[in-house]
Protein backbone atom coordinates (compact mmCIF):
# COMPACT_ATOMS: atom_id res chain seq x y z
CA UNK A 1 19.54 23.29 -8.82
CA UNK A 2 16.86 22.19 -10.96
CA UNK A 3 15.21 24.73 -13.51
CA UNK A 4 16.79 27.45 -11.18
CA UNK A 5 15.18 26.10 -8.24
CA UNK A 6 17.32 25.10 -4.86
CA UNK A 7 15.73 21.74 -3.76
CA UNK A 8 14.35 22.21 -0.08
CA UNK A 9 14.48 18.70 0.87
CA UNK A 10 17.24 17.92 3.95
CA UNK A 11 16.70 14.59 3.92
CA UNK A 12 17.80 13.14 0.42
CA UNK A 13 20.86 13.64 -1.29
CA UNK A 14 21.33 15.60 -4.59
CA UNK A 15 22.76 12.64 -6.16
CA UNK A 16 19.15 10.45 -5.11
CA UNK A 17 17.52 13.09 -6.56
CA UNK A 18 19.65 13.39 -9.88
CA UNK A 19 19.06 9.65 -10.29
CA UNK A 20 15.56 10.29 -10.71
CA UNK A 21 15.87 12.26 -13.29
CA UNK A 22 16.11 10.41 -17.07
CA UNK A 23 18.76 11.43 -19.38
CA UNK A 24 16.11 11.89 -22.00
CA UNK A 25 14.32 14.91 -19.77
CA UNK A 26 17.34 17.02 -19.52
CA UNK A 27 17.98 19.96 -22.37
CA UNK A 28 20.94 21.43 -20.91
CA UNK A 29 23.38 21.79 -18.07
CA UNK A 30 24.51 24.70 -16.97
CA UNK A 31 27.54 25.62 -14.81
CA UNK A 32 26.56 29.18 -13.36
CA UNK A 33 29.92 30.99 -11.52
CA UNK A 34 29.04 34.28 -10.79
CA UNK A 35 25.38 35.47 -9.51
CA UNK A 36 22.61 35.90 -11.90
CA UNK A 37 19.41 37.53 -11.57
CA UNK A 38 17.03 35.31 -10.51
CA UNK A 39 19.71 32.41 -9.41
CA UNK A 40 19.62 31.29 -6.01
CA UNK A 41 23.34 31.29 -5.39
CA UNK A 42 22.78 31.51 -1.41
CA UNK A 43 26.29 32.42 -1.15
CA UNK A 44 28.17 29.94 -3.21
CA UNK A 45 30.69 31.30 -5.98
CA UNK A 46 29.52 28.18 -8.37
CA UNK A 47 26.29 26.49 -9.17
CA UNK A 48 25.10 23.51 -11.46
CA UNK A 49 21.57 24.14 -13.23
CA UNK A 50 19.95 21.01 -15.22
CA UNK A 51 17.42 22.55 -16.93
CA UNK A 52 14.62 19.75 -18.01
CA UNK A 53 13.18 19.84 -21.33
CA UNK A 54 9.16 20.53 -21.65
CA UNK A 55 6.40 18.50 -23.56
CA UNK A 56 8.32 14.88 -21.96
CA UNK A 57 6.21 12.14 -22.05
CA UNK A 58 5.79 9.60 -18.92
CA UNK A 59 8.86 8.23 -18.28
CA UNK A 60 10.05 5.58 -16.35
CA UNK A 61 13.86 4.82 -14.82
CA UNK A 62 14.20 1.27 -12.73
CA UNK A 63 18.03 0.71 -11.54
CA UNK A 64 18.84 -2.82 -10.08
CA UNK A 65 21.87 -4.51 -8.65
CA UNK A 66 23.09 -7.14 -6.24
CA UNK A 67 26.09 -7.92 -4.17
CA UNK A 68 27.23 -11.25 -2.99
CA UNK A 69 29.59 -10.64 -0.01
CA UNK A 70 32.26 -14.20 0.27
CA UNK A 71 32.77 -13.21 3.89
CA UNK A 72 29.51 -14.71 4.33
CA UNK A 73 27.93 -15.73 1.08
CA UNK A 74 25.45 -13.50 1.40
CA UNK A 75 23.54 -11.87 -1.86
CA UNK A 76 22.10 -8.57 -1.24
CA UNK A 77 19.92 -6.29 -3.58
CA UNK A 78 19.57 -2.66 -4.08
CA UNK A 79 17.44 -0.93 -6.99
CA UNK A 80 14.99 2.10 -7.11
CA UNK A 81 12.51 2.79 -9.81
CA UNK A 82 10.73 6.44 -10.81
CA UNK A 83 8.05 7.45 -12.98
CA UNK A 84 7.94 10.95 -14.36
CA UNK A 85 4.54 12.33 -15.74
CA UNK A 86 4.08 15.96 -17.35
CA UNK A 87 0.18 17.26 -17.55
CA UNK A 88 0.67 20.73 -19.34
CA UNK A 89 2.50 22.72 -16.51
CA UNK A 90 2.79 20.28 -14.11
CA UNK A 91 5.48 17.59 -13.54
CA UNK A 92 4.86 15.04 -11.11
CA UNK A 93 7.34 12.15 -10.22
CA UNK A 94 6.68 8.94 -7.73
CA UNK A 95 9.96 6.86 -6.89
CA UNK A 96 11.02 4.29 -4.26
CA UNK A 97 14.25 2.72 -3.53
CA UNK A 98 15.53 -0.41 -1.49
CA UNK A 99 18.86 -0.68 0.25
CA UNK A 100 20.25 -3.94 1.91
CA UNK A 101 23.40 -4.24 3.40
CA UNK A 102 25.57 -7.44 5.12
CA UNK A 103 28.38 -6.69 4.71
CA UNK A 104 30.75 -8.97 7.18
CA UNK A 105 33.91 -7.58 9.75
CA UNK A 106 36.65 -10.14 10.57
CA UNK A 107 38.97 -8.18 12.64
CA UNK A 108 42.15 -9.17 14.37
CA UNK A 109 43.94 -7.03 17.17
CA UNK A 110 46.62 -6.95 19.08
CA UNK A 111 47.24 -5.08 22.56
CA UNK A 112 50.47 -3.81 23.71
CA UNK A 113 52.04 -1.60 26.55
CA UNK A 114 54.61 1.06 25.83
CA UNK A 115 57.23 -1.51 25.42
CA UNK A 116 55.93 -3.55 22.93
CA UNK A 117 55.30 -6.10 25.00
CA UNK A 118 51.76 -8.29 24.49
CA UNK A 119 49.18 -7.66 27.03
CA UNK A 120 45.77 -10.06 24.89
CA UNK A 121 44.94 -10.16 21.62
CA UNK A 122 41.14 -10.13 20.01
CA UNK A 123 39.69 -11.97 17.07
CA UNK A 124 36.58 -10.23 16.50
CA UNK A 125 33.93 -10.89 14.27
CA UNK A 126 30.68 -8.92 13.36
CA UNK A 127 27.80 -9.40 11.21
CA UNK A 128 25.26 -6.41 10.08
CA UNK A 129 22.12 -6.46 8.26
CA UNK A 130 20.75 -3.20 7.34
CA UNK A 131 17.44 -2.75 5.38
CA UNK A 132 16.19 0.18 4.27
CA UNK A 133 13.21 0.89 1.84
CA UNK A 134 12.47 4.72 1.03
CA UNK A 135 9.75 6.08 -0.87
CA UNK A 136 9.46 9.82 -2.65
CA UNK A 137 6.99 12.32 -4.72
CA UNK A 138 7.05 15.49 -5.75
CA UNK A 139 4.78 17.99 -7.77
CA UNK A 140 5.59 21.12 -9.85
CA UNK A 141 3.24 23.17 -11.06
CA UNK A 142 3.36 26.65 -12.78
CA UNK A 143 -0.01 28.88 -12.76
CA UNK A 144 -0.81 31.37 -15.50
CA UNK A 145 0.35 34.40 -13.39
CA UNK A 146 3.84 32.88 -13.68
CA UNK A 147 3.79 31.91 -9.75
CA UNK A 148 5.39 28.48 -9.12
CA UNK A 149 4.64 25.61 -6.59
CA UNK A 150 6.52 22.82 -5.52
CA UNK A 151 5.40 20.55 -3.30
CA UNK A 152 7.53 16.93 -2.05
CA UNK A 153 7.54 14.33 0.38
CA UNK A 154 10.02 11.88 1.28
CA UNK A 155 10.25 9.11 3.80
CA UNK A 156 11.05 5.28 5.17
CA UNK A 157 12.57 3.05 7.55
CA UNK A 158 15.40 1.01 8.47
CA UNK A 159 15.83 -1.94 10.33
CA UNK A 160 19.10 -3.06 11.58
CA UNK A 161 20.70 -6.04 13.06
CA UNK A 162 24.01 -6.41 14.59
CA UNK A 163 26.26 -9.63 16.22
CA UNK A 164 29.22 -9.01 17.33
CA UNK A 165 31.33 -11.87 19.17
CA UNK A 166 35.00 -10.89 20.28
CA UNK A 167 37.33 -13.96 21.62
CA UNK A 168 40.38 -12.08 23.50
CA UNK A 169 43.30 -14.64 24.59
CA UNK A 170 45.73 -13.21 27.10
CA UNK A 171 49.89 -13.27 25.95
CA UNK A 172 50.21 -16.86 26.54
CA UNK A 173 47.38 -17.94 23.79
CA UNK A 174 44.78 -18.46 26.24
CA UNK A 175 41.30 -17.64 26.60
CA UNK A 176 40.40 -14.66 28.66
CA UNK A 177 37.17 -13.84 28.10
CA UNK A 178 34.62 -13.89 25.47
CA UNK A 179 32.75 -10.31 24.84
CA UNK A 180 29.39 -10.43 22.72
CA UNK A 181 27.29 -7.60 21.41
CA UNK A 182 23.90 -7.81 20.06
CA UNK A 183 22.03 -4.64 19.04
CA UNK A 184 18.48 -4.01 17.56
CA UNK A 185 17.39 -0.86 15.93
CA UNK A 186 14.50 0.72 13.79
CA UNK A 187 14.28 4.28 12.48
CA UNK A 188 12.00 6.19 10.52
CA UNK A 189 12.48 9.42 8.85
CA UNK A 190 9.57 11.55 7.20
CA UNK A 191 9.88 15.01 5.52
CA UNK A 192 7.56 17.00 3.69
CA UNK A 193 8.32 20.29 1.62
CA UNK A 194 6.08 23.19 0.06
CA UNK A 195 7.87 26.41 -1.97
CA UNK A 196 5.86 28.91 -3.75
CA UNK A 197 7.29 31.80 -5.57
CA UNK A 198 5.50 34.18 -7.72
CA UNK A 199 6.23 37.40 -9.38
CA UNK A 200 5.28 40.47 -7.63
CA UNK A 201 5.66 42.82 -10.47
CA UNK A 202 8.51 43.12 -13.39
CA UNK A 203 11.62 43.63 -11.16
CA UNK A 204 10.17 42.40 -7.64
CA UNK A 205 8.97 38.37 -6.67
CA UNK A 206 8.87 37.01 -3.48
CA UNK A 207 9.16 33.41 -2.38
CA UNK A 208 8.54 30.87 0.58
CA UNK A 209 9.32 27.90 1.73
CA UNK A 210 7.99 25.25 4.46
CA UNK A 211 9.87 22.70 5.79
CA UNK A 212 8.63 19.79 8.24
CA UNK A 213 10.86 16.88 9.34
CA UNK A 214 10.58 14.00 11.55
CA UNK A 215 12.52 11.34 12.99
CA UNK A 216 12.23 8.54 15.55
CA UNK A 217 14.63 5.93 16.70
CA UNK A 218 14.75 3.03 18.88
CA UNK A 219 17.32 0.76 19.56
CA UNK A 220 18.06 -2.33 21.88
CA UNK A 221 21.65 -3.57 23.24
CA UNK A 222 22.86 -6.14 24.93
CA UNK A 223 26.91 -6.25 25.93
CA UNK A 224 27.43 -10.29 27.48
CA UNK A 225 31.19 -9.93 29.26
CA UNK A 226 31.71 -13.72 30.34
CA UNK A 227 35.49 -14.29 31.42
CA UNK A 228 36.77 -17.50 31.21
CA UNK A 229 37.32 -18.06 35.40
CA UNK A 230 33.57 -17.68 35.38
CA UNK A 231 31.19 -14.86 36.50
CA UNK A 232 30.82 -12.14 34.59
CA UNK A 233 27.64 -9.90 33.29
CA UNK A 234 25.35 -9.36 30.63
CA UNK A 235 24.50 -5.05 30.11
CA UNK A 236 21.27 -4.07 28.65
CA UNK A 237 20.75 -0.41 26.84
CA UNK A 238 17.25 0.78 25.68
CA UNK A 239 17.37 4.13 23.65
CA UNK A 240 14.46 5.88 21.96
CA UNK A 241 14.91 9.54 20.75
CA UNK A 242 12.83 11.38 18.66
CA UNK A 243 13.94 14.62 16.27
CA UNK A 244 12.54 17.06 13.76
CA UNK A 245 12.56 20.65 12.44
CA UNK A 246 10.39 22.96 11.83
CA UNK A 247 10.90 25.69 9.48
CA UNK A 248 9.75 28.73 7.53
CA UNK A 249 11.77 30.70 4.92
CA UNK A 250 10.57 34.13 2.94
CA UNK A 251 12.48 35.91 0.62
CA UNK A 252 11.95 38.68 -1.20
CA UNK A 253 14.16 39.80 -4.80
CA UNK A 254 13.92 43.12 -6.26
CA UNK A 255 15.82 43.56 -9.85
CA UNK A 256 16.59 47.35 -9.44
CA UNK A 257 17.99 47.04 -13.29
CA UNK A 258 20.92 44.91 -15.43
CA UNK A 259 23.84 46.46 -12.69
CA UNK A 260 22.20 45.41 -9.13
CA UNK A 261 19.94 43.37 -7.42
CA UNK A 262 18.47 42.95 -4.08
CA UNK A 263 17.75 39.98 -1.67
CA UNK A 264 15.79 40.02 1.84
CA UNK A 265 15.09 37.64 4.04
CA UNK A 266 13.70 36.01 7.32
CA UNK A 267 13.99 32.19 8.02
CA UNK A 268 12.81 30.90 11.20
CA UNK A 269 12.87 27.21 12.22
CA UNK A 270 12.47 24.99 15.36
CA UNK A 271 14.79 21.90 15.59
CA UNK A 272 14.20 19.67 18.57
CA UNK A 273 15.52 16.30 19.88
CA UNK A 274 13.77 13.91 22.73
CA UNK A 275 15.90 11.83 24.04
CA UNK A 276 15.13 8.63 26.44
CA UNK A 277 17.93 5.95 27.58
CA UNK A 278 17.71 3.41 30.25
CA UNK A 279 20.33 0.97 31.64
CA UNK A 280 20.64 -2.51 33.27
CA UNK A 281 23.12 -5.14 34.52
CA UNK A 282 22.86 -8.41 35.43
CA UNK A 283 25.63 -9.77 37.23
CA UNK A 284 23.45 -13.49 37.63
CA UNK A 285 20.53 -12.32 39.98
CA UNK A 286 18.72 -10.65 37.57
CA UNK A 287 18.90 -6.69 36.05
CA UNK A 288 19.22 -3.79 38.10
CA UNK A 289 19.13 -0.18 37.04
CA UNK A 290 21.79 2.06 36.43
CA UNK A 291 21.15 5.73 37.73
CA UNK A 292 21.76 8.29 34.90
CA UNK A 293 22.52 11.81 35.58
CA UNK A 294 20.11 12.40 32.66
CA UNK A 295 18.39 10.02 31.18
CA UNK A 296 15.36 11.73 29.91
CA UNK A 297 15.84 15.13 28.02
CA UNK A 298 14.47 17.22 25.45
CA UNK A 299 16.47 20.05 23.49
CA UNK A 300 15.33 22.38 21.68
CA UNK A 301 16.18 25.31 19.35
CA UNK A 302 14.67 28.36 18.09
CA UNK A 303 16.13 29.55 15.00
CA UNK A 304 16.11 32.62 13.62
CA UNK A 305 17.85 34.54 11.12
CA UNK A 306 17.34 37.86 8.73
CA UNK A 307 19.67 38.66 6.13
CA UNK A 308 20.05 40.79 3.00
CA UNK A 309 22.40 41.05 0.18
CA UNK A 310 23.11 42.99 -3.15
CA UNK A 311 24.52 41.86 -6.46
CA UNK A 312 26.70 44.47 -8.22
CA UNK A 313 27.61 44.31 -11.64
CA UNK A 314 30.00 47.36 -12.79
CA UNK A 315 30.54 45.89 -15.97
CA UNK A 316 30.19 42.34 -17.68
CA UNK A 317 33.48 40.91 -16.29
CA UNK A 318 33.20 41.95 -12.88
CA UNK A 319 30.49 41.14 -10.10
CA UNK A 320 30.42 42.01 -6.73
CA UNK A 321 28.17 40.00 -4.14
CA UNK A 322 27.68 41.34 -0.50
CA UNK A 323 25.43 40.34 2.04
CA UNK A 324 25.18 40.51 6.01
CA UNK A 325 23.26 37.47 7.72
CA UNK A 326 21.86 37.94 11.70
CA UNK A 327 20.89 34.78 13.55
CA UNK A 328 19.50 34.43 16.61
CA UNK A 329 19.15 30.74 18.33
CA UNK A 330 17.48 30.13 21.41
CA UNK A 331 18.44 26.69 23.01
CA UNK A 332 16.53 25.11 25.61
CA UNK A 333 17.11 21.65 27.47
CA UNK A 334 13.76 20.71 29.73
CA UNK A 335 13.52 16.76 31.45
CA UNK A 336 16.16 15.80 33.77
CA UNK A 337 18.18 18.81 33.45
CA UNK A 338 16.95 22.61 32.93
CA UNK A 339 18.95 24.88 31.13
CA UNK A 340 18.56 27.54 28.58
CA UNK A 341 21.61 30.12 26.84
CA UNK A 342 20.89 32.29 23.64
CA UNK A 343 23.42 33.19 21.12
CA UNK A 344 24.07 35.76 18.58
CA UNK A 345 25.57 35.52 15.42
CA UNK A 346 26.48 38.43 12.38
CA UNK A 347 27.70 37.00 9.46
CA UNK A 348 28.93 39.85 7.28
CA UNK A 349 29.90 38.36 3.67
CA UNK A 350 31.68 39.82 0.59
CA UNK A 351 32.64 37.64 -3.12
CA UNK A 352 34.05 39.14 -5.67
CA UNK A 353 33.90 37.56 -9.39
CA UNK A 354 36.29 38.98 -12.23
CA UNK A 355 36.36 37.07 -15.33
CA UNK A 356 39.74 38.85 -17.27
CA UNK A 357 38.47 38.51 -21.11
CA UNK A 358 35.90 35.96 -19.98
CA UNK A 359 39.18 33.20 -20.37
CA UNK A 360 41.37 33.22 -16.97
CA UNK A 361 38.26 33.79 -14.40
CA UNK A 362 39.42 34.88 -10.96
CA UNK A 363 37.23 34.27 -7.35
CA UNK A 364 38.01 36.32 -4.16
CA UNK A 365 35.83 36.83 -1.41
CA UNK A 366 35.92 36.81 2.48
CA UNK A 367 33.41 35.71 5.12
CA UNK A 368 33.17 36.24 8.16
């Protein structure tokens, strides 16, 4: 977490978002093992808090490196750079990042029956080249009735390039075909996040959170199987799929007083993935289609899922967390195929934190 707030984001890592951060902007960290008021443990028995220090001035944090790869003598870079601003009660941060990666395979195999005895053997060798630049912002703000708002947006592309040529000789050293794969792909990923909280009254706040996602993907293959008595085929596969979420999250904390605490809840979300694949083979007299079962389909989920818990504090070395989570999903495949089944799921939950003389602490819970 970051100033007690769970980043929404599903798309970057903690650790991308950490980097952002400069070591000058950070007062404290804590390490938070039993459930506070007003933490966000969503059910985990430990936490990490950096709490950022206020008043920093702009900011700037640039990382660079490079790696040169002797498989192929290929140099590739890598670096991201982020600039932190703070305008009274509002932090806002702009980064990007660049990823490239060549990294070579030289493989050799050999094939054998159940005897031990040499059926071919493969010298493969493959080639990647992966780019990927990604760009980022976020915006914190806190308003004079103590209500907070985050808002942050992430996104990018890769492109990707792979060669992959495989000579396989049979037991005698001789060639017995040649196998080559070429594949071309591009994806793009987008996600933008909104959370507002704000304080209801002294012991009651409420918060929610949007999330939007989306992703798209294409990709072309070739497979070339040429054998070395002549014939053989070349097998084309065209993919495009696109996926995203949808999703809505409200929560609502009351602080009854110092021994227990409330939590309830209703998330709903929509996750869906469209899905398109088509196949060819030419065996010399040009491509022809392969028939797929299903070759065009969309699934889809609806999400959703109420839950409550309570925070019990008997005294100030034990604390007792309970909760019970009900989720509903909904999933529905339309295109080729036509199907629909709906589940249920309860998800009672019970932790209990004693810390004996606040030196030898002790964790049990159960979850079911």
């Amino acid at each position: 977490m970051i100033d007690g707030e769970r980043q929404s984001t599903k798309s970057e890592s903690i650790q991308a978002i950490l980097g952002r951060i400069p070591l000058a902007s950070v007062e404290r960290i804590e390490f938070i093992r039993e459930s506070v008021a007003g933490v966000d443990m969503r059910g985990q028995t430990r936490v990490v808090n950096v709490v950022l220090r206020e008043g920093n001035e702009a900011q700037t944090t640039v990382n660079a490196g490079f790696e040169y790869l002797p498989g192929n003598g290929r140099v590739t870079p890598s670096g991201s750079i982020s600039r932190n601003w703070e305008f009274g009660d509002t932090r806002l941060t702009l980064g990007a990042n660049f990823d490239q990666n060549a990294a070579p395979l030289l493989r050799t195999e050999r094939l054998e029956n159940s005897v031990g005895a040499l059926i071919e053997t493969r010298d493969e060798r493959t080639s990647r080249l992966r780019t990927a630049p990604r760009f980022n912002a976020s915006i914190n703000t806190r308003f004079a009735d103590e209500s907070r708002l985050s808002l942050s947006f992430a996104g990018g592309w890769t492109d990707s390039a792979t060669r992959d040529r495989s000579i396989v000789n049979d037991p005698l050293g001789a060639l017995s075909r040649i196998e080559l794969f070429n594949s071309q792909g591009d994806d793009t990923s987008w996600e933008g996040t909104l959370t507002y909280e704000r304080p209801l009254s002294e012991s009651l706040s409420g918060q929610l959170v949007l999330l939007n996602r989306d992703d798209a993907s294409e990709s072309a293959d070739e497979f070339i199987f040429a054998p070395a008595g002549g014939g053989g085929s070349t097998t084309f596969f065209n993919s495009i799929v696109d996926s995203g979420e949808r999703a809505v999250r409200g929560t609502l904390t009351w602080e009854r007083n110092e021994q227990n605490s409330f939590e309830f809840g209703l998330e709903t979300a929509i996750n869906y993935r469209d899905n398109g694949l088509q196949i060819s083979r030419d065996t010399g007299l040009g491509p022809v289609a392969v028939p797929l079962p299903v070759a065009n389909t969309r699934v889809e989920e609806e999400r959703s899922e109420v839950f409550a818990s309570h925070v019990w504090r008997p005294n100030s070395d034990v604390t007792v967390e309970s909760g019970f989570r009900l989720e509903r999903s909904t999933i529905t495949q339309t295109g080729d195929a036509q199907r629909e089944r709906s589940f249920d799921y309860p998800k009672p939950s019970i932790n209990l934190t004693w810390d004996a003389q606040r030196k030898h602490p002790m964790d049990l819970w159960s979850r079911a």
